[in-house]
Protein backbone atom coordinates (compact mmCIF):
# COMPACT_ATOMS: atom_id res chain seq x y z
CA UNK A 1 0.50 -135.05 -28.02
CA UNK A 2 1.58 -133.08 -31.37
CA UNK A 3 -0.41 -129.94 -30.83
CA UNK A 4 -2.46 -128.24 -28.39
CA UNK A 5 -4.45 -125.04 -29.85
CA UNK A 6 -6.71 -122.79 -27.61
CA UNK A 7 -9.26 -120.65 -28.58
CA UNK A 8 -11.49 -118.52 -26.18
CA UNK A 9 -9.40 -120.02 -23.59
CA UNK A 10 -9.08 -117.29 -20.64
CA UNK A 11 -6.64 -114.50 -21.73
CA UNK A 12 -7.03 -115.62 -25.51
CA UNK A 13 -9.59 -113.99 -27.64
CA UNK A 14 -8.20 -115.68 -30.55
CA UNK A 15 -6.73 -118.75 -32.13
CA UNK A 16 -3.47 -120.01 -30.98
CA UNK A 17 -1.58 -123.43 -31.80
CA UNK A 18 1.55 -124.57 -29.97
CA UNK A 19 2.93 -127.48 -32.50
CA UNK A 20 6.10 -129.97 -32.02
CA UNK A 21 5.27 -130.69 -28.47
CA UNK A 22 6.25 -134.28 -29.65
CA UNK A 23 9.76 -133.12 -31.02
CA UNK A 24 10.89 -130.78 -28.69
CA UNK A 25 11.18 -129.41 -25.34
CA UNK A 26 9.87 -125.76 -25.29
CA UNK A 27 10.83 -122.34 -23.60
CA UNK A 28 8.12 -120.10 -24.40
CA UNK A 29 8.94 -116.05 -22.63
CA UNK A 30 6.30 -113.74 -22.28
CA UNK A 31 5.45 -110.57 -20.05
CA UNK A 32 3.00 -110.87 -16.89
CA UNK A 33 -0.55 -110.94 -18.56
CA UNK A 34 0.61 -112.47 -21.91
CA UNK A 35 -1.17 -115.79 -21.45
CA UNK A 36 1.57 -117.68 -19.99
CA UNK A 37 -0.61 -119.15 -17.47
CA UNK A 38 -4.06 -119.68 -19.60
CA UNK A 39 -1.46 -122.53 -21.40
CA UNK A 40 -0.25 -123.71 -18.38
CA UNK A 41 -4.47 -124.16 -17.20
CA UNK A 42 -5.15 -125.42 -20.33
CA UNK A 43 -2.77 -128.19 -19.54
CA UNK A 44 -3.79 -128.83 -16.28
CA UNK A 45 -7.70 -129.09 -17.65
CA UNK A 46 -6.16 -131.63 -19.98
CA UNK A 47 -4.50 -133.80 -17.78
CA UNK A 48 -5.72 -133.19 -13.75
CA UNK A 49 -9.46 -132.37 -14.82
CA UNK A 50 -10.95 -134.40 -12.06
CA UNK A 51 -8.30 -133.08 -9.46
CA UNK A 52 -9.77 -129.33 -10.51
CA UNK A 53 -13.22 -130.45 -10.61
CA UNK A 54 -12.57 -131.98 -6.50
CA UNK A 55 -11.22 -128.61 -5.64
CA UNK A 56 -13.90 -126.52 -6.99
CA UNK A 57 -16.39 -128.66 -4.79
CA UNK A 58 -17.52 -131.62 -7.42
CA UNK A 59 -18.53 -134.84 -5.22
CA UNK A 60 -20.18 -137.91 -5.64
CA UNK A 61 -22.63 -136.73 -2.84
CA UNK A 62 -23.89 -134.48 -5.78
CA UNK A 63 -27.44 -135.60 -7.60
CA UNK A 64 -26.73 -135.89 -11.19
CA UNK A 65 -28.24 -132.59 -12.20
CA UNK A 66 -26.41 -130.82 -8.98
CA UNK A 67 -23.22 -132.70 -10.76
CA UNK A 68 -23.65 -131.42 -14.27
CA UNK A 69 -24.33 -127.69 -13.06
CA UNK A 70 -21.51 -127.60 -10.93
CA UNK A 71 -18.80 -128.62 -13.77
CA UNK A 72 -20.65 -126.22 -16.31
CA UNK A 73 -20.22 -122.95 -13.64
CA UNK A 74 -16.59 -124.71 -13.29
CA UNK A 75 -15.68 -124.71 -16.93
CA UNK A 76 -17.43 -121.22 -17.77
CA UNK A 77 -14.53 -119.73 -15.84
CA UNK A 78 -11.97 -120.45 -18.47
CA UNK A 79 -13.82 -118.75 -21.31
CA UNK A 80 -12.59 -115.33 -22.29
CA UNK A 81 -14.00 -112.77 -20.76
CA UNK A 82 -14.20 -110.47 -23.91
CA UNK A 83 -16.53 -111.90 -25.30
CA UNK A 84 -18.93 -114.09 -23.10
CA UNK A 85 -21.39 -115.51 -25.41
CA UNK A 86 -19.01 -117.78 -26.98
CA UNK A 87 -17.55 -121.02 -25.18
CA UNK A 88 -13.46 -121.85 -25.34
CA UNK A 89 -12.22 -124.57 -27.25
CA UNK A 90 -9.62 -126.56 -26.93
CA UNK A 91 -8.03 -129.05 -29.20
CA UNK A 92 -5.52 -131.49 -28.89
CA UNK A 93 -4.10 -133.26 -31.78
CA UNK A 94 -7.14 -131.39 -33.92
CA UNK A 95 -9.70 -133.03 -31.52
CA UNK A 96 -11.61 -131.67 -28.61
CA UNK A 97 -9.47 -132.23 -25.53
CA UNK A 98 -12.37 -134.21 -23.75
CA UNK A 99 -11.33 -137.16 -26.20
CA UNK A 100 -7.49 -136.85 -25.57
CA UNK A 101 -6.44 -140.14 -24.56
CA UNK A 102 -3.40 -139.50 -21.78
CA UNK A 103 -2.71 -143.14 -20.61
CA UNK A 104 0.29 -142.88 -22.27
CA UNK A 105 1.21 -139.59 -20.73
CA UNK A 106 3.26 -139.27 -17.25
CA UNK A 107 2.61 -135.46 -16.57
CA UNK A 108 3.69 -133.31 -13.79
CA UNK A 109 2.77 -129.52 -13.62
CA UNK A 110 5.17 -127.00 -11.29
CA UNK A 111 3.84 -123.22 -10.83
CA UNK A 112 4.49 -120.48 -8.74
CA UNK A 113 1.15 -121.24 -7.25
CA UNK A 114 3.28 -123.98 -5.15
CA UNK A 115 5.32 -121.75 -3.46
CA UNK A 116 2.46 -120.06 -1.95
CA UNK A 117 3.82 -118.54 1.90
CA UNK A 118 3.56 -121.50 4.77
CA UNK A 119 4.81 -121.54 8.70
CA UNK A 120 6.66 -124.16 8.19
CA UNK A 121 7.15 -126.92 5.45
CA UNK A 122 4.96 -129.86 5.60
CA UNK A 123 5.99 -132.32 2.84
CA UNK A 124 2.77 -133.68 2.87
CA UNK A 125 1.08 -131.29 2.35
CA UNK A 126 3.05 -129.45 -0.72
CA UNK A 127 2.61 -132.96 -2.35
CA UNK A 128 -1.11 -133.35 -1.92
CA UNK A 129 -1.80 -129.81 -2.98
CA UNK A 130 0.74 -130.39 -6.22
CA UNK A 131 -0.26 -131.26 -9.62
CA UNK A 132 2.48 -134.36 -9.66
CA UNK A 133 1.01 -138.04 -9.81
CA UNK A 134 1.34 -139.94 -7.18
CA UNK A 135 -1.02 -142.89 -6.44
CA UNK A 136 -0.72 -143.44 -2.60
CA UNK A 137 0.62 -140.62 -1.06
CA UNK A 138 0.96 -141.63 2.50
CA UNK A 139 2.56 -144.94 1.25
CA UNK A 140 4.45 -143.34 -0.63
CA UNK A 141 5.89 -141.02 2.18
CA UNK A 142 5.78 -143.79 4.52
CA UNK A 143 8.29 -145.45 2.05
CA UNK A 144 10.51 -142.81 1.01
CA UNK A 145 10.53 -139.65 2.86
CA UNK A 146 13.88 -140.06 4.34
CA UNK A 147 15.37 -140.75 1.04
CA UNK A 148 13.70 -137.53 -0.39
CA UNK A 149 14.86 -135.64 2.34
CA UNK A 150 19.21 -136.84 2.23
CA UNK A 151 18.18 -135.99 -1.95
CA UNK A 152 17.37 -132.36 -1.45
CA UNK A 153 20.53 -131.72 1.29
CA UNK A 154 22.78 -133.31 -1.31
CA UNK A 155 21.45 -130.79 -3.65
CA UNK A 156 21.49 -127.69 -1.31
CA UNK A 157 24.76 -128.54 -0.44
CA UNK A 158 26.94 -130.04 -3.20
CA UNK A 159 25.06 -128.18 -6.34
CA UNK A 160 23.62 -124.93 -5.25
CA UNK A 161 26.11 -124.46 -2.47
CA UNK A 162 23.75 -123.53 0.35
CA UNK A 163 24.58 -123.64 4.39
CA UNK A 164 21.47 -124.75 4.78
CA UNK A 165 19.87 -128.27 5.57
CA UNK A 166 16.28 -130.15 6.32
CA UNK A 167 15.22 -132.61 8.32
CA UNK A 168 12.02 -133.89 9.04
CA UNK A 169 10.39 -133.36 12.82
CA UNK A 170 7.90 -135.23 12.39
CA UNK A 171 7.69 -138.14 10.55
CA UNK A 172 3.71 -138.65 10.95
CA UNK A 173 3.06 -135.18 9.42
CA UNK A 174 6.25 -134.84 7.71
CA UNK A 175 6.71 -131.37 9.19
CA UNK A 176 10.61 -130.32 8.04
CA UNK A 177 13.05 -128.65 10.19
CA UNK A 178 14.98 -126.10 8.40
CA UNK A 179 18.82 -125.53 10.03
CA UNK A 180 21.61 -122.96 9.31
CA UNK A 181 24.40 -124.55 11.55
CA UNK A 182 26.92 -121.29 10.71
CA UNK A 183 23.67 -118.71 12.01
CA UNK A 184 22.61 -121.10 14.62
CA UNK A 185 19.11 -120.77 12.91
CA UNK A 186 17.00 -124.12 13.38
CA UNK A 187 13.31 -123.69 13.56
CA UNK A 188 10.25 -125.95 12.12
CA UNK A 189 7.91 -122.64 12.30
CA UNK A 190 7.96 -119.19 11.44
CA UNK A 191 10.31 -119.87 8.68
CA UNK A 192 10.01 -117.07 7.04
CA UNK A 193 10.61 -115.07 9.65
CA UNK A 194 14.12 -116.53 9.73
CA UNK A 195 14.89 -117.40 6.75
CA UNK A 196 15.51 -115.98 3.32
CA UNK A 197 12.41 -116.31 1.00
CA UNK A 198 14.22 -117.50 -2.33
CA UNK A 199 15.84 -119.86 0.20
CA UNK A 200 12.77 -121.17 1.18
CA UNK A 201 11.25 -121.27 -2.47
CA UNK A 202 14.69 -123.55 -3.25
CA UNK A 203 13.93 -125.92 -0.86
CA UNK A 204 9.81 -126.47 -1.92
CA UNK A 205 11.24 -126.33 -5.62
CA UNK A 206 13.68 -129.35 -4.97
CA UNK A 207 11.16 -131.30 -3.23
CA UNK A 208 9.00 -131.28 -6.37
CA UNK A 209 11.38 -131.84 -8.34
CA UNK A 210 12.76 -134.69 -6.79
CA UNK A 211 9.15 -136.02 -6.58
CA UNK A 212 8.83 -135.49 -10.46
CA UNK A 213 12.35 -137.69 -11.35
CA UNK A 214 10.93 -140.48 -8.74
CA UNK A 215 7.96 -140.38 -10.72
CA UNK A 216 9.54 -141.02 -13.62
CA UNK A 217 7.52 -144.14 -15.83
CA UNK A 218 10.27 -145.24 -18.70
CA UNK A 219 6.91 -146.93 -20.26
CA UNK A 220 4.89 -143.90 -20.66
CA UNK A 221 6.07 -139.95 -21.89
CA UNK A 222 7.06 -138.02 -18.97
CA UNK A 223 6.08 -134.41 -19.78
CA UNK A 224 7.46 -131.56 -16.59
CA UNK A 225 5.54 -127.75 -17.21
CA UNK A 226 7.06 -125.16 -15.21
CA UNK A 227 5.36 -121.77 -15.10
CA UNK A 228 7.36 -119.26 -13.59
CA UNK A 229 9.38 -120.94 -10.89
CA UNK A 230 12.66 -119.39 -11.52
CA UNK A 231 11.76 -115.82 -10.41
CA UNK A 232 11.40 -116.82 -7.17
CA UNK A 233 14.58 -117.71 -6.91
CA UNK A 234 17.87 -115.47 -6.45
CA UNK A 235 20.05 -114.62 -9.15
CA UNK A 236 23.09 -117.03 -8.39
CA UNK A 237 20.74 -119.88 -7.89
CA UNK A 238 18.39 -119.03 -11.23
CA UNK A 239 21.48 -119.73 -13.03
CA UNK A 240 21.96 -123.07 -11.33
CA UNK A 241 18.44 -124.60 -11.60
CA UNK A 242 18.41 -123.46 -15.16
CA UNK A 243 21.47 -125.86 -15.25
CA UNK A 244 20.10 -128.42 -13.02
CA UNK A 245 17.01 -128.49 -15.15
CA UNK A 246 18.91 -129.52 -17.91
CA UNK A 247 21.20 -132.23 -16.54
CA UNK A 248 18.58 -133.85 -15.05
CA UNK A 249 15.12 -134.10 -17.03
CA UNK A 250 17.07 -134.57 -20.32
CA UNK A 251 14.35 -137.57 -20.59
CA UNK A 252 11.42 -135.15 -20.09
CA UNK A 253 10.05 -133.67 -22.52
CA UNK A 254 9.66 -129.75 -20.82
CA UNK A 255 7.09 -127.12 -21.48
CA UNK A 256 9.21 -123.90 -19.43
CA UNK A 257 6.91 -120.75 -19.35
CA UNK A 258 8.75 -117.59 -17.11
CA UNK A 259 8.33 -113.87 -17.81
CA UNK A 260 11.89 -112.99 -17.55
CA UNK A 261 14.05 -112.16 -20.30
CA UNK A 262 17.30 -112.41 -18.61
CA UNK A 263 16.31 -116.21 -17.51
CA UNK A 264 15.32 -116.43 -21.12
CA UNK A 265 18.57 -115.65 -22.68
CA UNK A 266 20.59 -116.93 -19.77
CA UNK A 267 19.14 -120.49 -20.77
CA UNK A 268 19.10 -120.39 -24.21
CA UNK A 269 23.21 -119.85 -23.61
CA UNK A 270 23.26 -122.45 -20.88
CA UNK A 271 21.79 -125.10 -23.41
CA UNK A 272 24.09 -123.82 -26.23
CA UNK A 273 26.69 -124.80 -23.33
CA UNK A 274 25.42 -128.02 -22.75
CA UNK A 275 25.11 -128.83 -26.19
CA UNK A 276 21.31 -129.22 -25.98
CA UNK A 277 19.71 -126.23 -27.58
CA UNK A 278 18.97 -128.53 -30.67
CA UNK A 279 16.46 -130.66 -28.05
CA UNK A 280 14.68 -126.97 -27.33
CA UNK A 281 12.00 -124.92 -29.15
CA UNK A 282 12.41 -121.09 -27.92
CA UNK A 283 9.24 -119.09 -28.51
CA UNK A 284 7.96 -115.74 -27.45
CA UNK A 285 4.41 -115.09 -26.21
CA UNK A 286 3.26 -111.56 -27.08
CA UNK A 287 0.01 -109.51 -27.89
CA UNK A 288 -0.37 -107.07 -31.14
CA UNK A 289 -3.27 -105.83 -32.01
CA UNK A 290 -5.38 -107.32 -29.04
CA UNK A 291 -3.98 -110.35 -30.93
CA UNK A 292 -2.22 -113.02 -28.98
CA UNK A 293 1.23 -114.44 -31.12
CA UNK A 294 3.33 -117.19 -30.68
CA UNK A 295 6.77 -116.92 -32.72
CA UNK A 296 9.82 -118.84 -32.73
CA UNK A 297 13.39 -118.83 -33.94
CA UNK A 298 13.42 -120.81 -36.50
CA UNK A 299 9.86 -119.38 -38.04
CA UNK A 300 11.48 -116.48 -38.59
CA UNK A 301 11.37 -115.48 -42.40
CA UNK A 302 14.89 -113.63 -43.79
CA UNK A 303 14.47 -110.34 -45.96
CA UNK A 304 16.36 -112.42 -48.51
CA UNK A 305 13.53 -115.04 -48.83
CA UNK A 306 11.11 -112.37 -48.65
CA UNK A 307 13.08 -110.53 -51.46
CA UNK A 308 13.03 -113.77 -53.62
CA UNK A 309 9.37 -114.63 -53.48
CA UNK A 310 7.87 -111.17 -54.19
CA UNK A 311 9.87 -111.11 -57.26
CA UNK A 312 8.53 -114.30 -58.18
CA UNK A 313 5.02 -113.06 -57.57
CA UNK A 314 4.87 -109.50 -57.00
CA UNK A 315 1.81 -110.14 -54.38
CA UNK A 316 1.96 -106.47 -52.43
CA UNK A 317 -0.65 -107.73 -49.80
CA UNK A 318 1.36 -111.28 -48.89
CA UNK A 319 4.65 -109.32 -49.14
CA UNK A 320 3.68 -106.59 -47.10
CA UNK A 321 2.17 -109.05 -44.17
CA UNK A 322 5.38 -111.29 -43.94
CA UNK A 323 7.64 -108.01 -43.88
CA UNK A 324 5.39 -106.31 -41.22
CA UNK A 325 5.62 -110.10 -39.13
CA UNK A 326 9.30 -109.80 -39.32
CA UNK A 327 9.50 -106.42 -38.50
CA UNK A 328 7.46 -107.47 -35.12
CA UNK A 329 9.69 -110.77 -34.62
CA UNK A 330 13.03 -108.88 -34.85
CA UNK A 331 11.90 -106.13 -32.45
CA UNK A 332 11.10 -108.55 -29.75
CA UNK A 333 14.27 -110.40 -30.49
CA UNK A 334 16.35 -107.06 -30.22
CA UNK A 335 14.23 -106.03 -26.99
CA UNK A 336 15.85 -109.39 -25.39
CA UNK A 337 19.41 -109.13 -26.56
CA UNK A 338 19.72 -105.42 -25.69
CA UNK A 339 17.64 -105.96 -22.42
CA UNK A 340 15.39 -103.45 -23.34
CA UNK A 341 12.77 -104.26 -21.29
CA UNK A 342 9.65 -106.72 -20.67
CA UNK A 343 7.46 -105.38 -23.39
CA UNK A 344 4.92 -107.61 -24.87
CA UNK A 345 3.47 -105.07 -27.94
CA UNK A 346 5.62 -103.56 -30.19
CA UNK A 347 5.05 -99.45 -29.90
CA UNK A 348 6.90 -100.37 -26.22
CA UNK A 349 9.75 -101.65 -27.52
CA UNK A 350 10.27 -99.44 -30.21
CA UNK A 351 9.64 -96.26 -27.52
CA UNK A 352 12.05 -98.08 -24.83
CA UNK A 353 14.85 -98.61 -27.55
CA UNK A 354 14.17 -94.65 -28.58
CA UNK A 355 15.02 -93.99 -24.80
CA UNK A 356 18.18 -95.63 -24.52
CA UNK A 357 21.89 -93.88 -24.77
CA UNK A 358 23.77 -97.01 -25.81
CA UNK A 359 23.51 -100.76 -25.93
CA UNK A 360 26.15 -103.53 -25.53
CA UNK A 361 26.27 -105.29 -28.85
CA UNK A 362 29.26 -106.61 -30.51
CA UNK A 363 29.42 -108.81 -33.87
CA UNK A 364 31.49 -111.76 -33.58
CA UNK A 365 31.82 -113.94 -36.75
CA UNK A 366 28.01 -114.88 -37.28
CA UNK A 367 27.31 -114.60 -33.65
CA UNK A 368 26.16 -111.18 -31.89
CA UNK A 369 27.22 -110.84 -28.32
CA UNK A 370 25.51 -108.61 -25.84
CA UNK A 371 26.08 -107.28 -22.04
CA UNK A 372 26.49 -110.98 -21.19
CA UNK A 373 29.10 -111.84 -22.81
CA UNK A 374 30.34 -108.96 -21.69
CA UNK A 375 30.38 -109.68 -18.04
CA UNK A 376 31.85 -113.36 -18.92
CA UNK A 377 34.64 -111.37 -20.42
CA UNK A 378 35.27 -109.12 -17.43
CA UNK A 379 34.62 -112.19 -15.10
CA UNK A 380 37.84 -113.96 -16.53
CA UNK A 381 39.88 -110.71 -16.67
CA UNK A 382 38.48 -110.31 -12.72
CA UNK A 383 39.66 -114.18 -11.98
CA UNK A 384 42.57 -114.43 -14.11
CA UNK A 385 45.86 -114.78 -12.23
CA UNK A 386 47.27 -111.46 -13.97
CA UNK A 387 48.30 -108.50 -11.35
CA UNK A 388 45.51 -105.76 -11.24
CA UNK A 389 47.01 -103.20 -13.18
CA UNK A 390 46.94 -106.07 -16.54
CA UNK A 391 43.28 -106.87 -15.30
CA UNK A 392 42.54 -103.12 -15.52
CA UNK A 393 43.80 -102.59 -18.62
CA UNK A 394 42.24 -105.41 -20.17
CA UNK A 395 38.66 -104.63 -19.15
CA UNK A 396 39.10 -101.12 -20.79
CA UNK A 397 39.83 -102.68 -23.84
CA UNK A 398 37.08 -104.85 -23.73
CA UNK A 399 34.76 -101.95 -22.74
CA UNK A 400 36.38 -100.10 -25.18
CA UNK A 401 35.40 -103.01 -28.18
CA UNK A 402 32.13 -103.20 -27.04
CA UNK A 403 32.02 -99.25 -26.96
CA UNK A 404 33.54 -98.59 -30.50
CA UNK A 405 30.94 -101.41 -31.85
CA UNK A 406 27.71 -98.94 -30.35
CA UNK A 407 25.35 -99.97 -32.55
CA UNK A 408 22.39 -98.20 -31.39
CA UNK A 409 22.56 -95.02 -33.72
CA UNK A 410 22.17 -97.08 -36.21
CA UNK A 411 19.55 -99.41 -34.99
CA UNK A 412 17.40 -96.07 -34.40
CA UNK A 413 17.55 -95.05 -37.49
CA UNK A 414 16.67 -98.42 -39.22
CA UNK A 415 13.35 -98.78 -37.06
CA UNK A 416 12.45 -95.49 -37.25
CA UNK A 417 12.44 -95.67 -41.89
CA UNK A 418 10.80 -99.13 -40.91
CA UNK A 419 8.37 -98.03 -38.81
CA UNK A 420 7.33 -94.86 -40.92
CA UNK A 421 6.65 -97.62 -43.92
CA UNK A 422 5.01 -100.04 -41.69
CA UNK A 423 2.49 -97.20 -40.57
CA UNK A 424 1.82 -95.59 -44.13
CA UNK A 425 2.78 -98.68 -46.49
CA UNK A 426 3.35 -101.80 -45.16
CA UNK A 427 0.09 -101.35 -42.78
CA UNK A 428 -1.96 -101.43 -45.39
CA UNK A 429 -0.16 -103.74 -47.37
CA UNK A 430 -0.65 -106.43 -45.01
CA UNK A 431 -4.20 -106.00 -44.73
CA UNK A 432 -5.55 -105.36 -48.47
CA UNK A 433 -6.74 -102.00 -49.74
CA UNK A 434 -9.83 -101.29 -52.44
CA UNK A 435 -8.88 -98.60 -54.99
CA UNK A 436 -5.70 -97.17 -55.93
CA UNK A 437 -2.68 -98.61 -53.87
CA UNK A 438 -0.87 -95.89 -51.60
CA UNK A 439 2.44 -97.49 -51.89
CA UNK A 440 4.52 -98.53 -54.60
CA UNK A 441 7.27 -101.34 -55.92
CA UNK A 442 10.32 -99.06 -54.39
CA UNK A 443 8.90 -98.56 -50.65
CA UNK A 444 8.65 -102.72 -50.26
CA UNK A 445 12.10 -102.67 -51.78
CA UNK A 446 13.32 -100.28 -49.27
CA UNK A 447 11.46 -102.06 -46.10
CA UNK A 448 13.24 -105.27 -47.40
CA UNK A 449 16.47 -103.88 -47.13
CA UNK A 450 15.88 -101.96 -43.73
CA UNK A 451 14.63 -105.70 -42.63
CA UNK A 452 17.96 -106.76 -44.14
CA UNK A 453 20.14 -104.03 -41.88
CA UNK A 454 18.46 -104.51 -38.67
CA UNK A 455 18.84 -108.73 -39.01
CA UNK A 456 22.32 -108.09 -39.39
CA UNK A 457 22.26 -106.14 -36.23
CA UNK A 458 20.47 -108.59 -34.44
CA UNK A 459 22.11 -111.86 -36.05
């Protein structure tokens, strides 16, 4: 699979294409409601279609006209609702889905949907309900169970540092006992009456996981999508998974949807860390225009290419478009660095950065570093074997850097000469006007170089 493209397809209205699936593992952010989880269905349809069309109450019992009625209602429920008379298509390698051949494909798809509340966990029963292939389950189980379960209380304990442990109660049902020797806590129901949630959620998300790396077929392509997992977890133990993630699937190729920008940015560091990043595709999901867009780092185009080609060919209309595209890109970019927000159109981000005092952004050599960095620099000053009164002094001077490197006057004023041209020149630039044109030669010279000042912002 090079290339999946969806059109019609539940929260899309439009065209979009998701390329390099081959090349790259992706990490696509995106608000609630963005279309996050139309991709993540459009997957599933691809790979698990007769698992869906079992659930929805498709059975061999069914005459042949009862059959082909059933899967039509089934499949009408993925076309966009905005406009009804037209069917969704999707496309897979340019061909309709339906002729996708996925023998060759191992895939395994983790949502939130998984975690759904429970009594008590039954191992069985997260697996059967799971979109993670398994041919016997019960054999399976039977088989390795035990070995599943000693996996996951290595992993609480010795990488995500938890008190806690499982065990299973009963091995017919595979019901798991959940025990908190320092608490005294050991109960196999009402879990969640004793137990922390995200706790829980770590647990069910290491199961799957650890079913996912069994199932792993060095004969086939073993594609993991995860669609917003993380946020179920707490903050220390985000961090972790994003590292466990990582270490451990480096032989998956990973489709990782969330709608959390401080996930996003925490793991685009983490695999900068792990010297990875160059394995990953980061994209952001967003709507303009009732438009759905897909953009990504490295389809970014600079004000100095931009620059170069209009004065090769002087084309207002093409000029205009790629400037106003930028504009859009670098906004959503800024909105994630500064933490502005989760913001999916653009007149959001613009009036969130408008409403905020100051913003932690600090150039260093090509690099920009933000409030994270920031921490990381008071985190070493906090742990650092100095006395206080040194540690003191040295986080005022790093607040103090940060401080005296305030760049947000400045980025207000850039967006708001950018977005005055966007509105009255570059809008109708990008789109074509008959007649005279309202703009001239200098006001796409200025935009370029107000593009030019806020990339140097944003780095």
């Amino acid at each position: 699979m090079k290339e999946i493209t969806l059109n019609k397809f539940k929260a899309f209205n439009n065209q979009i294409t998701i390329g390099d699936l081959d090349k790259y593992s992706t990490l696509i952010y995106g608000i609630n409601g963005s279309g996050k989880s139309s991709i993540t269905e459009a997957f599933k349809l691809i790979f698990f279609k007769d698992k869906l069309l079992k659930l929805y109450g498709v059975n061999v019992m069914m005459t042949k006209e009862e059959r082909e009625n059933k899967e039509k209602e089934f499949l009408d429920n993925y076309n966009n609702k905005k406009d009804v008379t037209k069917s969704f298509n999707i496309t897979v390698d340019g061909n309709d889905y339906s002729e996708y051949n996925a023998e060759n494909d191992n895939v395994s798809v983790i949502t939130n949907q998984d975690l759904y509340k429970t009594e008590s966990i039954i191992l069985y029963e997260l697996y059967e309900k799971s979109f993670i292939n398994v041919s016997d389950l019960s054999t399976y189980l039977s088989n390795n169970a035990d070995d599943i379960v000693k996996t996951v209380n290595s992993l609480l304990n010795d990488y995500f540092h938890e008190n806690i442990i499982v065990e299973l109660d009963n091995k017919e049902k595979y019901t798991c006992r959940i025990i908190d020797d320092k608490k005294g806590l050991k109960y196999v129901q009402n879990i969640n009456v004793f137990f922390n949630e995200a706790k829980i959620n770590l647990i069910k998300i290491l199961f799957l996981f650890c079913l996912v790396l069994r199932s792993f077929d060095k004969s086939r392509t073993n594609i993991l999508i995860i669609d917003d997992l993380i946020t179920s977890l707490d903050d220390a133990n985000r961090t972790l998974m994003a590292s466990f993630v990582l270490e451990n699937f480096n032989e998956f190729r990973i489709y990782f949807f969330t709608h959390n920008v401080n996930f996003y940015n925490m793991f685009m560091y983490s695999a900068k860390v792990k010297s990875c990043e160059n394995n990953w595709k980061f994209r952001n999901l967003y709507e303009f225009n009732e438009e759905h867009i897909i953009t990504e780092q490295d389809s970014y185009k600079r004000s100095f290419k931009i620059r170069e080609d209009y004065s090769k060919n002087r084309n207002i209309n093409t000029t205009g478009n790629e400037i106003r595209r930028s504009f859009e890109i670098l906004l959503h970019e800024l909105s994630k660095k500064t933490i502005s927000g989760y913001y999916e159109n653009t007149k959001s981000i613009i009036d969130s950065i408008y409403s905020s005092k100051h913003v932690y952004l600090k150039k260093n050599g090509k690099d920009v570093e933000n409030v994270y960095n920031l921490v990381e620099y008071i985190q070493s000053y906090v742990n650092s074997g100095v006395d206080n009164k040194k540690k003191i002094n040295e986080i005022k001077r790093i607040l103090q850097e940060f401080e005296s490197n305030n760049s947000m006057p400045n980025i207000k004023q850039i967006i708001s000469n950018l977005r005055i041209y966007q509105k009255f020149a570059l809008h109708p630039a990008s789109h074509g006007v008959m007649g005279v044109q309202p703009f001239n030669k200098k006001e796409i010279q200025i935009s370029i170089e107000l593009l030019s000042q806020l990339e140097k912002i944003v780095g």
